[in-house]
C-alpha atoms as a PDB file:
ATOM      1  CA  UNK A   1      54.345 105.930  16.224  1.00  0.00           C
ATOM      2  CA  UNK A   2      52.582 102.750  16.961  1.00  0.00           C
ATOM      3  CA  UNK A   3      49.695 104.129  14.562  1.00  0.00           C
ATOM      4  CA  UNK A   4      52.251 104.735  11.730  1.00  0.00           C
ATOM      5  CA  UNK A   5      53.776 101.103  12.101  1.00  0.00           C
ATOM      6  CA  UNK A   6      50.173  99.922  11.522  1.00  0.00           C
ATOM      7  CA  UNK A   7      48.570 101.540   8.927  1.00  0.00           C
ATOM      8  CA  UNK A   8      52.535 101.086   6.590  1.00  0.00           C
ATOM      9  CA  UNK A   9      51.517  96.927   7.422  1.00  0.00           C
ATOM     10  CA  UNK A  10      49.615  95.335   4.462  1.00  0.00           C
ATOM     11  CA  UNK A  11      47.277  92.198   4.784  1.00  0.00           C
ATOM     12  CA  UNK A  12      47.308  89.496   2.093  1.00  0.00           C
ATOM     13  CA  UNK A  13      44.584  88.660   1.601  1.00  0.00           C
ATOM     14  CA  UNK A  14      44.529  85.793  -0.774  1.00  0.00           C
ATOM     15  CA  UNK A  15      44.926  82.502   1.255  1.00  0.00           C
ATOM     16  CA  UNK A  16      41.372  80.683   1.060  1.00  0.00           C
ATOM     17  CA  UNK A  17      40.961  78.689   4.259  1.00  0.00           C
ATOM     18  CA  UNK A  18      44.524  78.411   5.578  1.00  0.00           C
ATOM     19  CA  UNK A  19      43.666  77.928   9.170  1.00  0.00           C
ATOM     20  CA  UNK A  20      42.194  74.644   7.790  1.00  0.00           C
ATOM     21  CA  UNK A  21      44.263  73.910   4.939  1.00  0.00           C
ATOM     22  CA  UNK A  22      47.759  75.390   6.496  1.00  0.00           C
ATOM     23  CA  UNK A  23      49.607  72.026   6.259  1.00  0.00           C
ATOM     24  CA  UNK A  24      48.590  71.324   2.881  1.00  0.00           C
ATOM     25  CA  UNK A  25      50.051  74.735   1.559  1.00  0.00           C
ATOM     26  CA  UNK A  26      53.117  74.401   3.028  1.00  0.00           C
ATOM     27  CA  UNK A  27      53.327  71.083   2.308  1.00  0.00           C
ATOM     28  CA  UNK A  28      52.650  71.509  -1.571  1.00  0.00           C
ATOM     29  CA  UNK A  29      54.470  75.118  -1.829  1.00  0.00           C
ATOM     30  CA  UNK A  30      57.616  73.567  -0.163  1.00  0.00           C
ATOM     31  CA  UNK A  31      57.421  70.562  -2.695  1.00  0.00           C
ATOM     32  CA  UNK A  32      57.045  72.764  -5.724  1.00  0.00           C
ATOM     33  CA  UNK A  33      60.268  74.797  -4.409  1.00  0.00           C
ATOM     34  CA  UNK A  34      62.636  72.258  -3.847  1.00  0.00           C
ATOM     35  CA  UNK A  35      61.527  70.992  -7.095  1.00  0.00           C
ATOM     36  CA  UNK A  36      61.944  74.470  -8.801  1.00  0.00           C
ATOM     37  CA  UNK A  37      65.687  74.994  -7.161  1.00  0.00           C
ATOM     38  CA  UNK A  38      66.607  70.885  -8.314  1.00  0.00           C
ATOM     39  CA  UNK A  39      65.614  71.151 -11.759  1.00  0.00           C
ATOM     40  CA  UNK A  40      66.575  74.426 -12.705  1.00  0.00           C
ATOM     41  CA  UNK A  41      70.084  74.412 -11.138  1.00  0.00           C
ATOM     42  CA  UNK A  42      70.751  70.575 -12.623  1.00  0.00           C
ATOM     43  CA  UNK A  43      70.262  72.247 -16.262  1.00  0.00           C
ATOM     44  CA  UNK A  44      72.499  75.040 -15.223  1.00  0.00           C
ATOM     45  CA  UNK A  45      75.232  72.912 -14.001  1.00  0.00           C
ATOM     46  CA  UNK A  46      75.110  70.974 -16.771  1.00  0.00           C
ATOM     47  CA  UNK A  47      75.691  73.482 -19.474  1.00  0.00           C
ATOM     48  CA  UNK A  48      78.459  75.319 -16.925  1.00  0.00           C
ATOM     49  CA  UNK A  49      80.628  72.009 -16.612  1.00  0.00           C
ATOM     50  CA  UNK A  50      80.238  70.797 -20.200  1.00  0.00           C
ATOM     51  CA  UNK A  51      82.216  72.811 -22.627  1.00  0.00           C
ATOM     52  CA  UNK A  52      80.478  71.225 -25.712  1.00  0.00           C
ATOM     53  CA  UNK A  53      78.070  73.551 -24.501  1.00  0.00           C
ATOM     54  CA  UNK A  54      79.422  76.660 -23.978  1.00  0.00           C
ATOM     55  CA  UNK A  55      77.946  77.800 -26.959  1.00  0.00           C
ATOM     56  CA  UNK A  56      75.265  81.415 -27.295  1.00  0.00           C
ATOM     57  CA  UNK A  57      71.609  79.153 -27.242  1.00  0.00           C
ATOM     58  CA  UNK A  58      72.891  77.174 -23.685  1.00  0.00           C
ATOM     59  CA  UNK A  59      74.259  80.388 -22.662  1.00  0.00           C
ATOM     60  CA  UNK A  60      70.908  81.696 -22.934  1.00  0.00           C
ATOM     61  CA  UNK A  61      68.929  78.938 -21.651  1.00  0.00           C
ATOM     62  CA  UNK A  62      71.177  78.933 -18.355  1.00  0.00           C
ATOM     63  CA  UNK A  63      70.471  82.663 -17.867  1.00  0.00           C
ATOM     64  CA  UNK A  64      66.522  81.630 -18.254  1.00  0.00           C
ATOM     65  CA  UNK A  65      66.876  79.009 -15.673  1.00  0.00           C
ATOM     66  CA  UNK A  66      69.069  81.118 -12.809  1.00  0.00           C
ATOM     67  CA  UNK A  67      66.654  83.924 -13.774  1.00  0.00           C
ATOM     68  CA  UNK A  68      63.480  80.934 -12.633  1.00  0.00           C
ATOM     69  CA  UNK A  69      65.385  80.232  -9.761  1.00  0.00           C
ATOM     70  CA  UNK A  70      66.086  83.901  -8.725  1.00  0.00           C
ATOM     71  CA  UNK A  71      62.043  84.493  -9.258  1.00  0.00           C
ATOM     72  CA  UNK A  72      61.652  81.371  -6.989  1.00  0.00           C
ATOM     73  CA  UNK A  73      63.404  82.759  -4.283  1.00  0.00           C
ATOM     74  CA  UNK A  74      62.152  86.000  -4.197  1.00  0.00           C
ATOM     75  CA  UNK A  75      58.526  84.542  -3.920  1.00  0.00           C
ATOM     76  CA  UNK A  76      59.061  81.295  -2.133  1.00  0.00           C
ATOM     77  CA  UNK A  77      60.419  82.083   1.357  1.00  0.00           C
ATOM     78  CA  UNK A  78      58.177  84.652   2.163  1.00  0.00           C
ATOM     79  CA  UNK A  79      54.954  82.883   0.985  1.00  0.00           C
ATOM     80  CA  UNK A  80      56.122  79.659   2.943  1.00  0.00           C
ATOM     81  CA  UNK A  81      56.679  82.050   6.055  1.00  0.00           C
ATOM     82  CA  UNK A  82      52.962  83.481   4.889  1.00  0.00           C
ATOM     83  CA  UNK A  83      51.408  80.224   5.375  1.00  0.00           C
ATOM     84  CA  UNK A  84      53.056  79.267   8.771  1.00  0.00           C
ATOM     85  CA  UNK A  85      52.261  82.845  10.630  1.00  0.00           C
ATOM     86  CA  UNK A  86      48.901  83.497  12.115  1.00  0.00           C
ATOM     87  CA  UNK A  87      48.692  86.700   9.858  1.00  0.00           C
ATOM     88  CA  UNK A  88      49.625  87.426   6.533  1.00  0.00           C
ATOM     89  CA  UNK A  89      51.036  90.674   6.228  1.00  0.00           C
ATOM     90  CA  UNK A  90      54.174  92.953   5.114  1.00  0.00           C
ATOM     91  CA  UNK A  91      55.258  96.149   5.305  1.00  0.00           C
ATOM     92  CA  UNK A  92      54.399  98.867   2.526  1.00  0.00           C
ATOM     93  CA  UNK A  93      57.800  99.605   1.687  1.00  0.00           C
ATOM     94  CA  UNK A  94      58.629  95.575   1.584  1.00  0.00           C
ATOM     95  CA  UNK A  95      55.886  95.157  -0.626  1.00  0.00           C
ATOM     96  CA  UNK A  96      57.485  97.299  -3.004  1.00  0.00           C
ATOM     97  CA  UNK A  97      60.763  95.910  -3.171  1.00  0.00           C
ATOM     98  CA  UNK A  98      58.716  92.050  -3.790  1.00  0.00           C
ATOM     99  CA  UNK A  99      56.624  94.457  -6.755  1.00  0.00           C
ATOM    100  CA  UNK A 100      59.959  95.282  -7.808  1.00  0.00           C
ATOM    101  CA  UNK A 101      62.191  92.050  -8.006  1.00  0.00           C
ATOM    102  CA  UNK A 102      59.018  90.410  -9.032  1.00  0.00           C
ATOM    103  CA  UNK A 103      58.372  92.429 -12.108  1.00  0.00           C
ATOM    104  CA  UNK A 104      62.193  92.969 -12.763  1.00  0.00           C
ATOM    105  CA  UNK A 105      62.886  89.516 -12.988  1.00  0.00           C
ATOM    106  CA  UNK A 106      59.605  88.934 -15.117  1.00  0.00           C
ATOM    107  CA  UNK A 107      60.525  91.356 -17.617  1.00  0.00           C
ATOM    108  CA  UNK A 108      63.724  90.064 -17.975  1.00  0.00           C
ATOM    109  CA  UNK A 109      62.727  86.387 -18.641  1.00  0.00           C
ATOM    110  CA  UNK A 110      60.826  88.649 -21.782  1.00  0.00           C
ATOM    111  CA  UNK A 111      64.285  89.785 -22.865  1.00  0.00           C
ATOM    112  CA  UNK A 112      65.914  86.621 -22.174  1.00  0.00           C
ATOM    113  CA  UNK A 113      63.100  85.200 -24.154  1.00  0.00           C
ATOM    114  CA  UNK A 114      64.011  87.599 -27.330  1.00  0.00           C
ATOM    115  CA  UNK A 115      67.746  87.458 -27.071  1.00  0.00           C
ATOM    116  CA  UNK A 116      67.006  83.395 -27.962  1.00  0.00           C
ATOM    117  CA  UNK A 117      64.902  84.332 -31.021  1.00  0.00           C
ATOM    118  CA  UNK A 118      67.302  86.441 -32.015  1.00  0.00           C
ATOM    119  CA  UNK A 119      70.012  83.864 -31.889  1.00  0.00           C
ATOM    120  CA  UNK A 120      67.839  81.348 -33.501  1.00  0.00           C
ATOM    121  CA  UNK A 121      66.936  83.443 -36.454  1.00  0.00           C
ATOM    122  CA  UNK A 122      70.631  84.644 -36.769  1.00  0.00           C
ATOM    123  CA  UNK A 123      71.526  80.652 -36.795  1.00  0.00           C
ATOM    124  CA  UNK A 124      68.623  79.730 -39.162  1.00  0.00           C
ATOM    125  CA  UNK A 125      68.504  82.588 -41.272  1.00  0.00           C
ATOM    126  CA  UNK A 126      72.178  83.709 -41.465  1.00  0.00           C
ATOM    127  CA  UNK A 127      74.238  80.780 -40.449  1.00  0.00           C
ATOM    128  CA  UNK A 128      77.360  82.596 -42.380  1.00  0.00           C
ATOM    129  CA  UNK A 129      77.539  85.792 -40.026  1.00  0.00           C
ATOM    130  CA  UNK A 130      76.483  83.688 -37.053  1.00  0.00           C
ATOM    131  CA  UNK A 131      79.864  83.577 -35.500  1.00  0.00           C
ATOM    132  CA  UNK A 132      80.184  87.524 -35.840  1.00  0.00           C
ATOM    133  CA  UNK A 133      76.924  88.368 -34.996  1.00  0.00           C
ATOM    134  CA  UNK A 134      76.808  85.730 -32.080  1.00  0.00           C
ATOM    135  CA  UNK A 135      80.044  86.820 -30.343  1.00  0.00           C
ATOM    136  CA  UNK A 136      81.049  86.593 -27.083  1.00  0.00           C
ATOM    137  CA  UNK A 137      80.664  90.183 -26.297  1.00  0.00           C
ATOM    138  CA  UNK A 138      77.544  90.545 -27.948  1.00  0.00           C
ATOM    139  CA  UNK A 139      76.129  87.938 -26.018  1.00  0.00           C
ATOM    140  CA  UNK A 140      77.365  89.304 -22.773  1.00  0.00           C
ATOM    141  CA  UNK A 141      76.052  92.172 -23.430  1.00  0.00           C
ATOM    142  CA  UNK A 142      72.738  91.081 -24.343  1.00  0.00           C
ATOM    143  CA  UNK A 143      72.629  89.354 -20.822  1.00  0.00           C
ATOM    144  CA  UNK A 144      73.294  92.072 -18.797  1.00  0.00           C
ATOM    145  CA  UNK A 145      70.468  94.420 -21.222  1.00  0.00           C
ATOM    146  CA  UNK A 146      68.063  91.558 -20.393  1.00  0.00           C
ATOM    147  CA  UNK A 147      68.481  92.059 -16.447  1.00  0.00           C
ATOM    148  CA  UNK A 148      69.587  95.933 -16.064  1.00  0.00           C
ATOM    149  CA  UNK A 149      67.565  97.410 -18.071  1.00  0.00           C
ATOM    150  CA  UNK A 150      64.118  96.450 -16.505  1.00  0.00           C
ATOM    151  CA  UNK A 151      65.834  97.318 -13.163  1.00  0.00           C
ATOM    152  CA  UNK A 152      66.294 100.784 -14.359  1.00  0.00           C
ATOM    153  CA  UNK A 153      63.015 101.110 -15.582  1.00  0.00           C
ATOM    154  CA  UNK A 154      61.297  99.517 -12.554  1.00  0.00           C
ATOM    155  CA  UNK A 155      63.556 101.646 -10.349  1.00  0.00           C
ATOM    156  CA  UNK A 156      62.717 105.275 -11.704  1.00  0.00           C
ATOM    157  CA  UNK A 157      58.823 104.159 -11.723  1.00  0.00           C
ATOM    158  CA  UNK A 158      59.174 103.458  -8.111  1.00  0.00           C
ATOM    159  CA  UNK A 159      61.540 105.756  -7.088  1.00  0.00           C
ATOM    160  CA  UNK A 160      58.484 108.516  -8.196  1.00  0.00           C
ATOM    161  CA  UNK A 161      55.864 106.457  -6.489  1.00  0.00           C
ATOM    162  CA  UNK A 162      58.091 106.996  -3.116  1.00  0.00           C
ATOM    163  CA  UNK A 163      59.362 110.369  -4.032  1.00  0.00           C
ATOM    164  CA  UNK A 164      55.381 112.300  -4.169  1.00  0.00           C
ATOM    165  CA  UNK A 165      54.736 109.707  -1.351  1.00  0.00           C
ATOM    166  CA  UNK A 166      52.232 107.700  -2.433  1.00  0.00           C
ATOM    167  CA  UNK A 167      51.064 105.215  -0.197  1.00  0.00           C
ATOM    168  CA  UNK A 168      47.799 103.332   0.038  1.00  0.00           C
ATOM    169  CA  UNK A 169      44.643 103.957   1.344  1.00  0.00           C
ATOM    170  CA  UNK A 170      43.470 100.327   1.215  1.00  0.00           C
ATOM    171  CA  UNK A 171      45.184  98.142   3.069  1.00  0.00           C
ATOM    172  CA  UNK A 172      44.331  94.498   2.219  1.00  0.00           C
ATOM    173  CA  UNK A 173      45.618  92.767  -1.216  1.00  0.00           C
ATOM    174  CA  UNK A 174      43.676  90.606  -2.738  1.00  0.00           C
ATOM    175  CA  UNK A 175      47.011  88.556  -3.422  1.00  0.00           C
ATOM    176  CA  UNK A 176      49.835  86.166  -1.879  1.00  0.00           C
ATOM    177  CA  UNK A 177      52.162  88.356  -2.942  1.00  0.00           C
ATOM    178  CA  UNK A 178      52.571  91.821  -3.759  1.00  0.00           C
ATOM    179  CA  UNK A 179      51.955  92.065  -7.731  1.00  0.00           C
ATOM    180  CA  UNK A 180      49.891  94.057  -9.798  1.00  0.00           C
ATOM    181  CA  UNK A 181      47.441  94.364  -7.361  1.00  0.00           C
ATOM    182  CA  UNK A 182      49.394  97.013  -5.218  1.00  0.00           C
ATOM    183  CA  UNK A 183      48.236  99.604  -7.951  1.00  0.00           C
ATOM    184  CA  UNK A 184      44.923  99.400  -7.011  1.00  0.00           C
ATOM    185  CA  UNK A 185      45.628 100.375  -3.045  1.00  0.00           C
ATOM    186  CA  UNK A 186      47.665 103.580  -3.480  1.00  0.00           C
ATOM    187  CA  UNK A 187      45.821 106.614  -2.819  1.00  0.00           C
ATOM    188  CA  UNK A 188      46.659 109.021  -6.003  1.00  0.00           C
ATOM    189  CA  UNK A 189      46.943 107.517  -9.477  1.00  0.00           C
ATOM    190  CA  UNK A 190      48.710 110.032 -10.996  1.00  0.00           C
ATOM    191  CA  UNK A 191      48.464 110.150 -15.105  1.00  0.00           C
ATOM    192  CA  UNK A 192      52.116 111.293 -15.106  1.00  0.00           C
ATOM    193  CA  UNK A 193      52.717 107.574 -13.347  1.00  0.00           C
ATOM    194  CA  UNK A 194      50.610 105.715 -15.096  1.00  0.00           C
ATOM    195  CA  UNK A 195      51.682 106.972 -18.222  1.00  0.00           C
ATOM    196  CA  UNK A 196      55.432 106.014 -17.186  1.00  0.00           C
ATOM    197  CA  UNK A 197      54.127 102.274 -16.160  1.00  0.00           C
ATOM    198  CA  UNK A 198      52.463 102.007 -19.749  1.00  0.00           C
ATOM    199  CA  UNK A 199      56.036 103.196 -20.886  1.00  0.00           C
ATOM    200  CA  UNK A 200      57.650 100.709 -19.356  1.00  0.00           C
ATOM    201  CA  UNK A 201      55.194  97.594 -20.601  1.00  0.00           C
ATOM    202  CA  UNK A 202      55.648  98.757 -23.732  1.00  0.00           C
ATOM    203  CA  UNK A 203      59.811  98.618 -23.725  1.00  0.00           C
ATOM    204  CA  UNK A 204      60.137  95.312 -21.886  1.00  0.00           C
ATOM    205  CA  UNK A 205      56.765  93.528 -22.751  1.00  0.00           C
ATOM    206  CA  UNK A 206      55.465  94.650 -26.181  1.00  0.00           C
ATOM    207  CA  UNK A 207      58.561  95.587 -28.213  1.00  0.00           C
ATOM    208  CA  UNK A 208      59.767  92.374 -27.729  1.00  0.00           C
ATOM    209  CA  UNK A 209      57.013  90.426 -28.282  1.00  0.00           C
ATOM    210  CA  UNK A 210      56.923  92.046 -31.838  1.00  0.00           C
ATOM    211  CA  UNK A 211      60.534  91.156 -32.448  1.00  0.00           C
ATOM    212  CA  UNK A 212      60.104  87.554 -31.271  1.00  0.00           C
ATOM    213  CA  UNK A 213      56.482  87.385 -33.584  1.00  0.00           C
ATOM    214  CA  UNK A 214      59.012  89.473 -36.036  1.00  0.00           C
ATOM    215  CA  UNK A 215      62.135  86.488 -35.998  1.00  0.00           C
ATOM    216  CA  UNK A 216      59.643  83.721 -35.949  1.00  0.00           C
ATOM    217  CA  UNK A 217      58.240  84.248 -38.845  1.00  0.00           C
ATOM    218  CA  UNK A 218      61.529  84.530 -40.583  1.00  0.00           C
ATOM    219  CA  UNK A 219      62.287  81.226 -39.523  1.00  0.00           C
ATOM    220  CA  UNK A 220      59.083  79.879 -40.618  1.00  0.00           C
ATOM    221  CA  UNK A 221      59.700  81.514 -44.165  1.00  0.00           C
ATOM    222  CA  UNK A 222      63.414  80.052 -44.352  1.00  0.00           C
ATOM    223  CA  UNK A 223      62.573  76.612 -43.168  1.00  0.00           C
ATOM    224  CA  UNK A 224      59.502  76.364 -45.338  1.00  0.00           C
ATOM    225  CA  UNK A 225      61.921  77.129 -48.354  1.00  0.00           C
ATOM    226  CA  UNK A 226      64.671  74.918 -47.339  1.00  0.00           C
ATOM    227  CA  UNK A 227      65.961  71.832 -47.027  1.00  0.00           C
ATOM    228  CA  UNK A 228      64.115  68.943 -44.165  1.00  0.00           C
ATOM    229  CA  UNK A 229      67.421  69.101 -42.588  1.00  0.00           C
ATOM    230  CA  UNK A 230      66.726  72.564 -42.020  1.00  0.00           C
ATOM    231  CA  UNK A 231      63.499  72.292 -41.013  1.00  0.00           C
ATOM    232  CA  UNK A 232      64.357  69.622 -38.641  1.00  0.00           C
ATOM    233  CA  UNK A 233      66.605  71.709 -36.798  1.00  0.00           C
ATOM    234  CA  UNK A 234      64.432  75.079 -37.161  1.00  0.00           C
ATOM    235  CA  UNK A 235      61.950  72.596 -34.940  1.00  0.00           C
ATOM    236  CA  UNK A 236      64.327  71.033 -32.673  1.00  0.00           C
ATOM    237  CA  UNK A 237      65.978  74.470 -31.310  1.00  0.00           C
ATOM    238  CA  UNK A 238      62.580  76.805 -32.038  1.00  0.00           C
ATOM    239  CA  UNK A 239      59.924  74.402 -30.810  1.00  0.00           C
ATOM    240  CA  UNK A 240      61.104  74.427 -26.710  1.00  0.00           C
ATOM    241  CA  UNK A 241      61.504  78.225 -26.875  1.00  0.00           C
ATOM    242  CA  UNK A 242      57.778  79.084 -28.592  1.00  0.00           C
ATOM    243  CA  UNK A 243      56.458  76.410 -25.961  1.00  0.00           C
ATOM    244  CA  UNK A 244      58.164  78.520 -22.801  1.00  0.00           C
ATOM    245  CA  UNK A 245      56.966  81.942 -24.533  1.00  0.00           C
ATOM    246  CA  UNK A 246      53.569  80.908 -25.292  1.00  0.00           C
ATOM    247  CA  UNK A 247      53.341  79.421 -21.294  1.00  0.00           C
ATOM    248  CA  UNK A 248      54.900  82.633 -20.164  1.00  0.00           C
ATOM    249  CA  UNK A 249      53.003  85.072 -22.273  1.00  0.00           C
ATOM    250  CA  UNK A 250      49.446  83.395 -21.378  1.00  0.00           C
ATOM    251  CA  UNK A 251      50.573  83.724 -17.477  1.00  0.00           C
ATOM    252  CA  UNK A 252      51.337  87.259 -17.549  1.00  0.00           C
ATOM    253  CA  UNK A 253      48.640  88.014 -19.210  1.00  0.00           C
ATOM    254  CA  UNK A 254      46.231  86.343 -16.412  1.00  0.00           C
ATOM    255  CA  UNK A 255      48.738  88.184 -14.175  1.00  0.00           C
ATOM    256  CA  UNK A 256      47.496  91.563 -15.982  1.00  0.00           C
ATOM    257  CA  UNK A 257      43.969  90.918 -16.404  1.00  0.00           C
ATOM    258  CA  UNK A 258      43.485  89.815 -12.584  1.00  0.00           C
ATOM    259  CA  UNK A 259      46.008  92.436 -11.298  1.00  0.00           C
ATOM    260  CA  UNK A 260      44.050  95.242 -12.305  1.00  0.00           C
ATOM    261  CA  UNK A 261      40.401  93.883 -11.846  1.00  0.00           C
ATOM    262  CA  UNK A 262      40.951  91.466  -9.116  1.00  0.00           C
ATOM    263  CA  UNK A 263      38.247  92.665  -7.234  1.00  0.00           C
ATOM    264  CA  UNK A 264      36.151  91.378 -10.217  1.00  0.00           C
ATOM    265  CA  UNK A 265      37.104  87.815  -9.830  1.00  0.00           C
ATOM    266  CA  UNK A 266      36.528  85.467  -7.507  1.00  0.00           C
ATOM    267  CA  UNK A 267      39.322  84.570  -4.735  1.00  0.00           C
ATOM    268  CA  UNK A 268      39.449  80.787  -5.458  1.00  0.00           C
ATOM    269  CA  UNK A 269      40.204  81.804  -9.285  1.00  0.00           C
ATOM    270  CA  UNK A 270      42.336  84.419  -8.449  1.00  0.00           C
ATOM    271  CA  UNK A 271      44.282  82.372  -6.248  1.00  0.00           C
ATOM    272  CA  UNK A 272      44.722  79.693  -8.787  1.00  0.00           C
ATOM    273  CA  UNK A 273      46.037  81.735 -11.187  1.00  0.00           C
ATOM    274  CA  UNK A 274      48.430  83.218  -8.982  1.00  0.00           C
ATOM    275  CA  UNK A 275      49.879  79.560  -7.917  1.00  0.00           C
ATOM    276  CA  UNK A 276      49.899  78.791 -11.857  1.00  0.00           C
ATOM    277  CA  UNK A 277      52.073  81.850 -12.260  1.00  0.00           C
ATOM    278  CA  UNK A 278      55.006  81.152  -9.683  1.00  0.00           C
ATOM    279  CA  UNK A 279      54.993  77.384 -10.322  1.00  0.00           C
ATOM    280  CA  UNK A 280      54.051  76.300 -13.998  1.00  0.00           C
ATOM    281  CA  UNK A 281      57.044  78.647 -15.325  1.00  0.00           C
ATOM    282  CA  UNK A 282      59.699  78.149 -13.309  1.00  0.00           C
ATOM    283  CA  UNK A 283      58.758  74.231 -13.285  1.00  0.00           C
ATOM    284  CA  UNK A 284      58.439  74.439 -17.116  1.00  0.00           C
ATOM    285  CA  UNK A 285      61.177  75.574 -18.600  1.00  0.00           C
ATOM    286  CA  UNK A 286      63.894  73.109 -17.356  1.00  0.00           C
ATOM    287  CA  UNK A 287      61.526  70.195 -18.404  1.00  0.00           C
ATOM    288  CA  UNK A 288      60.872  71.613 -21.240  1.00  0.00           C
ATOM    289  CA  UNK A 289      64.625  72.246 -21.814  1.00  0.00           C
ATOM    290  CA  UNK A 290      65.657  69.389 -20.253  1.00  0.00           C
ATOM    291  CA  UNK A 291      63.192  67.065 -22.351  1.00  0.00           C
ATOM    292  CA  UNK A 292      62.973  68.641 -25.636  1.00  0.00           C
ATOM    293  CA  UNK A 293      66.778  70.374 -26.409  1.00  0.00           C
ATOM    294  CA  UNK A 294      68.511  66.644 -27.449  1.00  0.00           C
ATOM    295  CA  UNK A 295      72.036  67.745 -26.457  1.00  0.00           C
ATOM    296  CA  UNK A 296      70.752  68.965 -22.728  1.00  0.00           C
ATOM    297  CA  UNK A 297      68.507  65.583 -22.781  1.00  0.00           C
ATOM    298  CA  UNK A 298      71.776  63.497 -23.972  1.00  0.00           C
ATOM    299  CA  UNK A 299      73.568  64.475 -21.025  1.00  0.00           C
ATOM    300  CA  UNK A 300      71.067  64.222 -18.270  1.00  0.00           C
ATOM    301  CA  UNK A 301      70.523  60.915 -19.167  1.00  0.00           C
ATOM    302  CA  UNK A 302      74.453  60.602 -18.845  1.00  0.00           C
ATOM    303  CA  UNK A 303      74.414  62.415 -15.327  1.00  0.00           C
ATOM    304  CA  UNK A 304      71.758  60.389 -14.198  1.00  0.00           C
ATOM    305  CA  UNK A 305      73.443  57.196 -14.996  1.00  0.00           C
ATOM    306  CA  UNK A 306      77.111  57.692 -13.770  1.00  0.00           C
ATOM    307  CA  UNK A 307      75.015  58.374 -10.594  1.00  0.00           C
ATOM    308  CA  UNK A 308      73.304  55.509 -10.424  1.00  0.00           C
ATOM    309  CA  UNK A 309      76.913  53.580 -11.140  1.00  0.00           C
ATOM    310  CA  UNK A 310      78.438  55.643  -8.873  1.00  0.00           C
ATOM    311  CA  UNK A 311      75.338  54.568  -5.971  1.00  0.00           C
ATOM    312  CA  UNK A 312      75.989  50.725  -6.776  1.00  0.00           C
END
């Protein structure tokens, strides 16, 4: 039994140094997280309490934002409990539920990410049907496709993995969490499997980057052709989003790339990369949002000065 309990316990191996640099981690990962949780949920409150906008494109941007701060606490608490033990480990089977929510939750800011394309070429290109198309069951909808429907997908790919029983052979990740990486301990790679996880990049990852590339280009064409008043508001609404999906898209990629040939790389790159990935994008999109959509900006700058009043 006690042989079982050891080998199902995986090492992550990714740290560099924490026995000398332990404070500093915590230190900086604790910052970043309060920082994460502060921004993203003052954007969300914001467009929850004011009606003016209660409109598809906040909608949207809120779901972004709780979806950062769900990411944030799924990584967070274990990596700052990661850095304070002497060892760095988790079980097999926990690993795969981090793999999981991790990937879920990354997928869906994909979806999230098309669903706003979508409503910006639908408001660009056919402001006239907007209100139909745009409706609040549509958009509902839409939000629950954008988080359900990687869960299912992640959930049968798993479910298999646990089902034939395959569990690694290797038992030290060259991570600080469990990510892409995991593939590369398990024992059998079974085509069937990885034919199913190529499936599954290709439904939540590719697919949708065509359609957002697709919309994009619309908008381009239409804004090109019409008025500057146009234009200026094709580039006020379209600018933060291509920003956040060019961020997000460069990340994952890394996340890919290293994932699969970590052992490639070396630790101090692969370790930056992995910090980039679970602070630039959750950090980015509310200050992106938060600075660059001029509605959001007007009324943070409203917030923060009834509080200020309100100290006085």
């Amino acid at each position: 039994m006690e042989l079982e309990f050891n080998v199902s316990l995986i090492t992550l191996d990714g740290f560099i140094e924490i026995e000398k640099y332990r404070c500093l981690y915590f230190l900086i990962v604790f910052t970043v997280f309060i920082l994460i949780l502060f921004c993203n949920c003052t954007i969300i409150f914001i467009i929850v309490v004011q009606k003016s906008l209660h409109e598809p494109m906040y909608i949207f941007i809120a779901a972004l934002l709780t979806n950062s701060v769900m990411f944030s606490i799924a990584v967070y608490p274990k990596l700052l409990v990661d850095i304070l033990s002497k060892r760095q480990i988790i079980t097999y089977y926990a690993c795969l539920l981090q793999y999981v929510v991790y990937y879920c939750l990354g997928a869906s800011e994909f979806l999230l990410l098309t669903a706003m394309s979508f409503d910006r070429y639908v408001s660009i290109c056919k402001p006239l049907q907007y209100q139909s198309l745009m409706s609040k069951r549509r958009v509902t909808v839409m939000l629950m496709l954008s988080w359900l429907w990687p869960l299912f997908q992640l959930t049968v790919a798993i479910s298999g993995k646990v089902i034939i029983n395959q569990r690694p052979c290797s038992f030290t990740l060259e991570g600080i969490f469990c990510d892409s990486a995991l593939q590369l301990l398990l024992c059998k790679k079974l085509e069937e499997l990885a034919v199913l996880d190529t499936l599954i990049l290709v439904n939540v990852v590719v697919l949708p980057s065509l359609f957002i590339l697709f919309t994009y280009i619309r908008i381009l064409k239409i804004s090109y052709r019409s008025s500057k008043e146009i234009r200026s508001k094709a580039a006020q609404t379209c600018l933060p989003h291509l920003l956040v999906l060019v961020n997000f898209s460069c990340l994952s990629s890394f996340d890919v790339i290293i994932g699969f040939f970590g052992s490639g790389y070396p630790k101090t790159l692969h370790l930056t990369v992995m910090l980039q990935i679970i602070i630039y994008q959750p950090l980015f999109n509310p200050i992106i949002y938060g600075l660059k959509m001029k509605e959001i900006s007007k009324h943070l700058h409203l917030l923060k000065t009834s509080s200020f009043f309100s100290v006085l």
